[in-house]
N, C-alpha and C. Protein backbone atom coordinates (compact mmCIF):
# COMPACT_ATOMS: atom_id res chain seq x y z
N UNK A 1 20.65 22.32 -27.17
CA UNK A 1 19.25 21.98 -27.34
C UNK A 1 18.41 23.24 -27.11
N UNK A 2 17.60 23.62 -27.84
CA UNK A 2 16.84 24.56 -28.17
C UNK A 2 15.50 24.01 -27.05
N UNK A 3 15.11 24.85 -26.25
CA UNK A 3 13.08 24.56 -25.73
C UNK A 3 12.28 25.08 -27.15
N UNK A 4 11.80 24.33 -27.21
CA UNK A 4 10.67 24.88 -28.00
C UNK A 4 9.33 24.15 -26.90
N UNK A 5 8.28 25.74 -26.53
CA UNK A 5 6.91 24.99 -26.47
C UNK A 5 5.87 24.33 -27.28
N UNK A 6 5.44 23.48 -26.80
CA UNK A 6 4.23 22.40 -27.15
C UNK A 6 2.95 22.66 -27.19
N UNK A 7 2.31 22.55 -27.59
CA UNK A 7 0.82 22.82 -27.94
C UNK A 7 -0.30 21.54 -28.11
N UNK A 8 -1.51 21.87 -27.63
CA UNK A 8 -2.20 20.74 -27.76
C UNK A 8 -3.48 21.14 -29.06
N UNK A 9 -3.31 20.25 -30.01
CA UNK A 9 -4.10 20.60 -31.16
C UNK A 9 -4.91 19.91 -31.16
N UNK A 10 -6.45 20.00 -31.66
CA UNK A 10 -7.56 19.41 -31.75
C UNK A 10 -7.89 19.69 -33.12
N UNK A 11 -7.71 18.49 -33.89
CA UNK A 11 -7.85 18.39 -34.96
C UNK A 11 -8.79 17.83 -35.93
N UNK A 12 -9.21 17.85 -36.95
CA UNK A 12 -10.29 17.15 -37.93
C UNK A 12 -10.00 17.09 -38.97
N UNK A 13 -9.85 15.38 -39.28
CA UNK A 13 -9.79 14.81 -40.75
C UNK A 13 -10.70 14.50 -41.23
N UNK A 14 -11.23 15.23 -42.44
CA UNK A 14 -12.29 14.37 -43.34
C UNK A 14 -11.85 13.22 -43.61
N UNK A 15 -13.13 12.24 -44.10
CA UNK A 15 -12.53 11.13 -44.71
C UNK A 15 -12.49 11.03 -46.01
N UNK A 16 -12.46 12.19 -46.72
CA UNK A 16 -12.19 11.93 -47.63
C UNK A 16 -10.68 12.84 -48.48
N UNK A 17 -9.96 13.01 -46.82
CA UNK A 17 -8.91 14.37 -47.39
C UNK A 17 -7.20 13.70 -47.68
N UNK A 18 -6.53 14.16 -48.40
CA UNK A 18 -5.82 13.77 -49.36
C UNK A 18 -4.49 13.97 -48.72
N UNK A 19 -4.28 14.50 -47.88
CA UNK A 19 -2.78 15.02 -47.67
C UNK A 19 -3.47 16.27 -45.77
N UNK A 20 -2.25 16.51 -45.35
CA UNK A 20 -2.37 17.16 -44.12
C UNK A 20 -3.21 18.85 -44.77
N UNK A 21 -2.80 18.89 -46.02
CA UNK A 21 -3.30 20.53 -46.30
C UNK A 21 -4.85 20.09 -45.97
N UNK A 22 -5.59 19.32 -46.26
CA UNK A 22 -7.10 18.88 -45.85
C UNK A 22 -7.22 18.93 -44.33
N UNK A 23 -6.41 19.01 -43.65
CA UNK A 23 -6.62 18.50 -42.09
C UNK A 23 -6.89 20.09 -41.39
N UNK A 24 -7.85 20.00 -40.47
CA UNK A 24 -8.32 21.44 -39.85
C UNK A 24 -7.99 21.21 -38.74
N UNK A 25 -7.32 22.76 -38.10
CA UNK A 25 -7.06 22.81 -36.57
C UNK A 25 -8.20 23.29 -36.07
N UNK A 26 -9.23 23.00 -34.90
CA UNK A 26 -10.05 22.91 -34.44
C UNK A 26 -9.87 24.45 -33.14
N UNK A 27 -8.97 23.78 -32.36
CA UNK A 27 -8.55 24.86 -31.69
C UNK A 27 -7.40 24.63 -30.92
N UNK A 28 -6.49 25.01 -29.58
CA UNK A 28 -5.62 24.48 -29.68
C UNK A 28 -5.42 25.08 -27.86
N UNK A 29 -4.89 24.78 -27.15
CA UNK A 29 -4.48 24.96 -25.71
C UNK A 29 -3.36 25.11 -25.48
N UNK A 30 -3.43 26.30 -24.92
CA UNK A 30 -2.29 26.94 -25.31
C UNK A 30 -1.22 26.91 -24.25
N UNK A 31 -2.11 26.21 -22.78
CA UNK A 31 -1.09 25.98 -21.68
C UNK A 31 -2.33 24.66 -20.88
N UNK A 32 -1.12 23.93 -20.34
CA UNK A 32 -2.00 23.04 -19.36
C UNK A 32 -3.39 23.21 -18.72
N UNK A 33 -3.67 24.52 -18.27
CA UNK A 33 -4.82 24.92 -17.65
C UNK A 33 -5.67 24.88 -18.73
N UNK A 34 -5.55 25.10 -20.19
CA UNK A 34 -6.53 25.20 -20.81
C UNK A 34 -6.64 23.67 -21.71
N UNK A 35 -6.03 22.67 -21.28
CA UNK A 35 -6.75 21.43 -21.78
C UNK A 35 -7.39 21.14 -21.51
N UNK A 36 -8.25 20.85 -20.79
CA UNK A 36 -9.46 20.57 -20.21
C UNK A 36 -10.71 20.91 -21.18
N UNK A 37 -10.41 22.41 -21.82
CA UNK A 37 -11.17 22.68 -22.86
C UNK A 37 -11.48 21.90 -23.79
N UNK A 38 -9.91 21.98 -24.29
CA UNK A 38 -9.32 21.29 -25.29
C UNK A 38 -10.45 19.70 -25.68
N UNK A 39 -9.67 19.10 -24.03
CA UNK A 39 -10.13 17.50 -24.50
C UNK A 39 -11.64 17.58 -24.48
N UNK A 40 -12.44 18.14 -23.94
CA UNK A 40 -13.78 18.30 -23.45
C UNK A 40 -14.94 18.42 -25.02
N UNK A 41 -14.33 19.12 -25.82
CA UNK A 41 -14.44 19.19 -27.46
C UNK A 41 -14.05 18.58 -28.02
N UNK A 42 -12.85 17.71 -27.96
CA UNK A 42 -12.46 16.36 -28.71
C UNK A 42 -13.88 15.38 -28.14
N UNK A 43 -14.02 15.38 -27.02
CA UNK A 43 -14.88 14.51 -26.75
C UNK A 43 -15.94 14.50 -27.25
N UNK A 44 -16.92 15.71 -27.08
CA UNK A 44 -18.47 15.83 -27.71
C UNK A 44 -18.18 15.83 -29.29
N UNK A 45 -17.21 16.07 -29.74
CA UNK A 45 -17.07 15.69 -31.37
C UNK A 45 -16.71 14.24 -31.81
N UNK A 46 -16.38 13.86 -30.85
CA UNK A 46 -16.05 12.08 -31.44
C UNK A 46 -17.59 11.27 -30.71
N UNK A 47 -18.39 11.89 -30.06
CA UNK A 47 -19.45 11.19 -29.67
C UNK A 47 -19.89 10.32 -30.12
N UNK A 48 -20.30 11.15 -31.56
CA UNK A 48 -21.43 10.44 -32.20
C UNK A 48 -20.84 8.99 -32.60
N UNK A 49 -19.52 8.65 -32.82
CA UNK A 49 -19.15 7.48 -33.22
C UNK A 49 -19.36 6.34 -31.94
N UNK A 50 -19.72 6.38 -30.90
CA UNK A 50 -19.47 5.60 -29.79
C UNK A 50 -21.03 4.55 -30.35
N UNK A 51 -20.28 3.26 -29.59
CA UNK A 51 -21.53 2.28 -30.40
C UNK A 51 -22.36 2.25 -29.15
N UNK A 52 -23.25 1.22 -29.23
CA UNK A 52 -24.58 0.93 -27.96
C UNK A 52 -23.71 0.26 -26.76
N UNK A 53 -22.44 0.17 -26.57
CA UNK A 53 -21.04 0.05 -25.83
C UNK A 53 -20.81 0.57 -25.02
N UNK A 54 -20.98 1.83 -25.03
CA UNK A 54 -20.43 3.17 -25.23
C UNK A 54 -18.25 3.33 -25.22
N UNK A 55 -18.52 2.42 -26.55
CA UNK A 55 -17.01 2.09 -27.13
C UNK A 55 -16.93 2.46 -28.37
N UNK A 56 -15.17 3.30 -28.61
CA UNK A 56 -15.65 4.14 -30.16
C UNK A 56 -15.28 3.61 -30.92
N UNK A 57 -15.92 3.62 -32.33
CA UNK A 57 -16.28 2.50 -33.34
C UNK A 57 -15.61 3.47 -34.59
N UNK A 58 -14.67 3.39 -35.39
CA UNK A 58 -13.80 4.25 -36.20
C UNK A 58 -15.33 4.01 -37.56
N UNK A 59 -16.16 2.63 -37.50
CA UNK A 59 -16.67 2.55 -38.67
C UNK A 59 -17.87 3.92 -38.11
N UNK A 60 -17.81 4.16 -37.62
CA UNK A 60 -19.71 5.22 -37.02
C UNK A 60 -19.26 6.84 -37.29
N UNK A 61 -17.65 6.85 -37.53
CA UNK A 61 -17.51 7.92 -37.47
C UNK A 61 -17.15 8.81 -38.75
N UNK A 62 -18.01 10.13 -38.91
CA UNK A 62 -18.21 10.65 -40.12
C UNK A 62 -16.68 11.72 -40.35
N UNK A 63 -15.77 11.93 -39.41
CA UNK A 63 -14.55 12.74 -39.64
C UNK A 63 -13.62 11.90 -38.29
N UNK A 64 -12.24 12.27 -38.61
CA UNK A 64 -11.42 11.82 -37.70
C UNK A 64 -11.25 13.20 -37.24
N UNK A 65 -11.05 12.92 -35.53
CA UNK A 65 -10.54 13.76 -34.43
C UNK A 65 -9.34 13.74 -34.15
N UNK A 66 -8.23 14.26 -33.59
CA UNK A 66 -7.22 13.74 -32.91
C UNK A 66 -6.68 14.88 -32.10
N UNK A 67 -5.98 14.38 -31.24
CA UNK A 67 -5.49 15.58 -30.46
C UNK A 67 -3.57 15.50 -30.72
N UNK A 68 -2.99 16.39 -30.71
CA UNK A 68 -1.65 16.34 -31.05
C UNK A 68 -0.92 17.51 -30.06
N UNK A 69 -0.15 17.28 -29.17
CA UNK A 69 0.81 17.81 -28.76
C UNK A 69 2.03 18.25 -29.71
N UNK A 70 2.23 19.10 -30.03
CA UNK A 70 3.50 19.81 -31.08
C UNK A 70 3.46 21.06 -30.85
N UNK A 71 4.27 21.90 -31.47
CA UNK A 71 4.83 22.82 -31.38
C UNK A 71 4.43 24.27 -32.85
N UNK A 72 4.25 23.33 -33.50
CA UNK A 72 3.55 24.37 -34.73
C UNK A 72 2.10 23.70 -35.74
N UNK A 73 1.41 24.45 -35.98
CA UNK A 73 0.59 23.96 -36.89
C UNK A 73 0.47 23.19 -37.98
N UNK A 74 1.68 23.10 -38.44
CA UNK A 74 1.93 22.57 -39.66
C UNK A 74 2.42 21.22 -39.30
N UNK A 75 3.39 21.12 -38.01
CA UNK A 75 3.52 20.03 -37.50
C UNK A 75 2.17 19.27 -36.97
N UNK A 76 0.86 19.86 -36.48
CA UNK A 76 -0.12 19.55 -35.88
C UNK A 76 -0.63 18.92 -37.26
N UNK A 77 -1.04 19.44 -38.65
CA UNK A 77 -1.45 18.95 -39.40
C UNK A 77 -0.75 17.94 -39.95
N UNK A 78 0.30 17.72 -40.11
CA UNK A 78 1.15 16.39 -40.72
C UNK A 78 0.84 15.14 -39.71
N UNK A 79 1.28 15.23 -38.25
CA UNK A 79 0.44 14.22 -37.40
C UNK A 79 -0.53 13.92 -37.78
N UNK A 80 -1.54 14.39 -37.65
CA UNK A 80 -3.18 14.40 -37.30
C UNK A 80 -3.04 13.77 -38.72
N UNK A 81 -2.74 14.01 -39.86
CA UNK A 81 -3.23 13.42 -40.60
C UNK A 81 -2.69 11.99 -41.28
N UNK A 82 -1.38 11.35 -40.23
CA UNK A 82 -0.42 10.39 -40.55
C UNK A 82 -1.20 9.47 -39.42
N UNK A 83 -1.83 9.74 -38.31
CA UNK A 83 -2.48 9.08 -37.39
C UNK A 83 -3.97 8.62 -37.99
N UNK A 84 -4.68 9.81 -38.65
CA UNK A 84 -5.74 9.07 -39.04
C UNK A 84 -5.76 8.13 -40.56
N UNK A 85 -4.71 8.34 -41.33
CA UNK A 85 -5.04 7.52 -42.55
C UNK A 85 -5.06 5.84 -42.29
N UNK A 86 -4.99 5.22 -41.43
CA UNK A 86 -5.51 3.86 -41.36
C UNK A 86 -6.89 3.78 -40.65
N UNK A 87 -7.39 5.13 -40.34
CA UNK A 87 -8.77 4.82 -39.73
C UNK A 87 -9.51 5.36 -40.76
N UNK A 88 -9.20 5.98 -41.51
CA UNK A 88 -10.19 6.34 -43.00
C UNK A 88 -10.33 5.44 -43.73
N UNK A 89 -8.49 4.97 -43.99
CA UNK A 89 -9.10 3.55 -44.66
C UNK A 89 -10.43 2.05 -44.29
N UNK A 90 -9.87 2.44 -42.97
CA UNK A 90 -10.84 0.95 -42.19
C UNK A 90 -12.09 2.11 -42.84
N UNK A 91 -12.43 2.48 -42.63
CA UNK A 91 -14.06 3.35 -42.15
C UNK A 91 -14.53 3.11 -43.88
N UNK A 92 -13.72 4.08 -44.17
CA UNK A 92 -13.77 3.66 -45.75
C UNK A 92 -14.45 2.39 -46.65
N UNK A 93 -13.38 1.31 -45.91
CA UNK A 93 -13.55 -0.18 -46.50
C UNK A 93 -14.91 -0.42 -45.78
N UNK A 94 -15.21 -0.31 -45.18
CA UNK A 94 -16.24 -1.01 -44.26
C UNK A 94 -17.77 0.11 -44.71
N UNK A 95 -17.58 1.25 -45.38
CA UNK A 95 -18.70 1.83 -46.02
C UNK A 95 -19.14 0.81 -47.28
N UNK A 96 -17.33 0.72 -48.19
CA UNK A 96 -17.75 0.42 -49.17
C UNK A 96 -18.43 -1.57 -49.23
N UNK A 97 -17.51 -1.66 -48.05
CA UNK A 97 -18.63 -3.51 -47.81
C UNK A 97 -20.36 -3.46 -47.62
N UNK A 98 -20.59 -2.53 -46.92
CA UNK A 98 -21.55 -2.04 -46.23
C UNK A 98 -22.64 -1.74 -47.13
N UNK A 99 -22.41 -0.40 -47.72
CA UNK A 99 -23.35 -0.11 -48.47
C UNK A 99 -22.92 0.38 -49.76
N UNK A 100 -22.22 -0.44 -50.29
CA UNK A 100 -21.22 -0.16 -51.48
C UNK A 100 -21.95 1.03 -51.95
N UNK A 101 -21.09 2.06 -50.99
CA UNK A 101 -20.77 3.42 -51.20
C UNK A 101 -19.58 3.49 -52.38
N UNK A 102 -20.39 4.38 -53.29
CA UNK A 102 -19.18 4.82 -54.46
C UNK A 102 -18.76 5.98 -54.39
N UNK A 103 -18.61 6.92 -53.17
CA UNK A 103 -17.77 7.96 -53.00
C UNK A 103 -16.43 7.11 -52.60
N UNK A 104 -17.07 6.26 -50.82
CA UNK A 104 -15.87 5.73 -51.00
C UNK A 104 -15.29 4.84 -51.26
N UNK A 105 -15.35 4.36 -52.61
CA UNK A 105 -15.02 3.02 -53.11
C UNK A 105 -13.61 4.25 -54.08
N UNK A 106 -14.20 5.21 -54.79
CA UNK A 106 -13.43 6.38 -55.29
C UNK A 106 -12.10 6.86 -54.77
N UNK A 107 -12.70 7.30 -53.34
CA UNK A 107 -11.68 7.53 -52.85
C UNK A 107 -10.52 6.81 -52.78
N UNK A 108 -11.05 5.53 -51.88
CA UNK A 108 -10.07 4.15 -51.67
C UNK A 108 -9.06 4.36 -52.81
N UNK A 109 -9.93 4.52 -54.08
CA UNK A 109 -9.13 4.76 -55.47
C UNK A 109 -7.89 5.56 -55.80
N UNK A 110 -8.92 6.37 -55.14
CA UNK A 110 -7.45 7.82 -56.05
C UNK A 110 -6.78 8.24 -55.04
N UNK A 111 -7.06 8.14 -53.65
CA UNK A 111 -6.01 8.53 -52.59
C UNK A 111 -5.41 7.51 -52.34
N UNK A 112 -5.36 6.33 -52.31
CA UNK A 112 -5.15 5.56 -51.55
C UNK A 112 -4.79 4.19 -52.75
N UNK A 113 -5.04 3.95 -53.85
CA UNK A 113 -4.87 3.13 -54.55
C UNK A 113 -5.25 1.92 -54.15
N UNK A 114 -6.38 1.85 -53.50
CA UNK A 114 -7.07 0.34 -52.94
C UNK A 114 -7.84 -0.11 -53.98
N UNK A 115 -7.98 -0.75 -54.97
CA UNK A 115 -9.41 -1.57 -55.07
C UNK A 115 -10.16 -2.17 -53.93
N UNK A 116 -11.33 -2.21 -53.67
CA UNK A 116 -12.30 -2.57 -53.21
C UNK A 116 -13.50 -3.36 -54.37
């Protein structure tokens, strides 16, 4: 068994991105002492989605966040972006109920093969 170290990635999915090559590494901690950073910026970036609750609401939110423990970037982007595709979809569906949004009624379309 090989060690390989771990990394903590802070990540961002558009909602409208197609595959992990769309997914951005934010920044990344590079040892325990520096998560704190880490999560502290996941946090003020997922803010804005928190409802009058202060509970987070996947429909309020304009990009997905995630944080990923791995070992390489590429692994960080394949996560991050296998974790958020059921919250794009919800967010998605619930634009296009909402305010039958035709970006993402589109999207639903061509990434995702949903009618809506």
């Amino acid at each position: 068994m090989n060690y390989t170290q771990n990394f903590f990635y802070l990540c961002k999915t558009p909602l409208s991105a197609e595959g992990p090559a769309d997914v951005e590494i934010i920044t990344r901690a590079d040892n325990n002492a520096d998560f704190p950073r880490v999560f502290k910026e996941f946090e003020e970036l997922r803010s804005h989605a928190f409802n009058k609750d202060n509970v987070y609401s996947i429909v309020r939110a304009d990009d997905i966040f995630e944080l990923i423990r791995t070992n390489t970037d590429k692994e960080a982007k394949e996560e991050a972006y296998e974790k958020a595709q059921p919250e794009i979809i919800t967010n998605l569906q619930h634009r296009v109920m909402q305010g039958k949004d035709a970006n993402a009624k589109a999207i639903l379309k061509e990434v995702y093969d949903i009618e809506s």
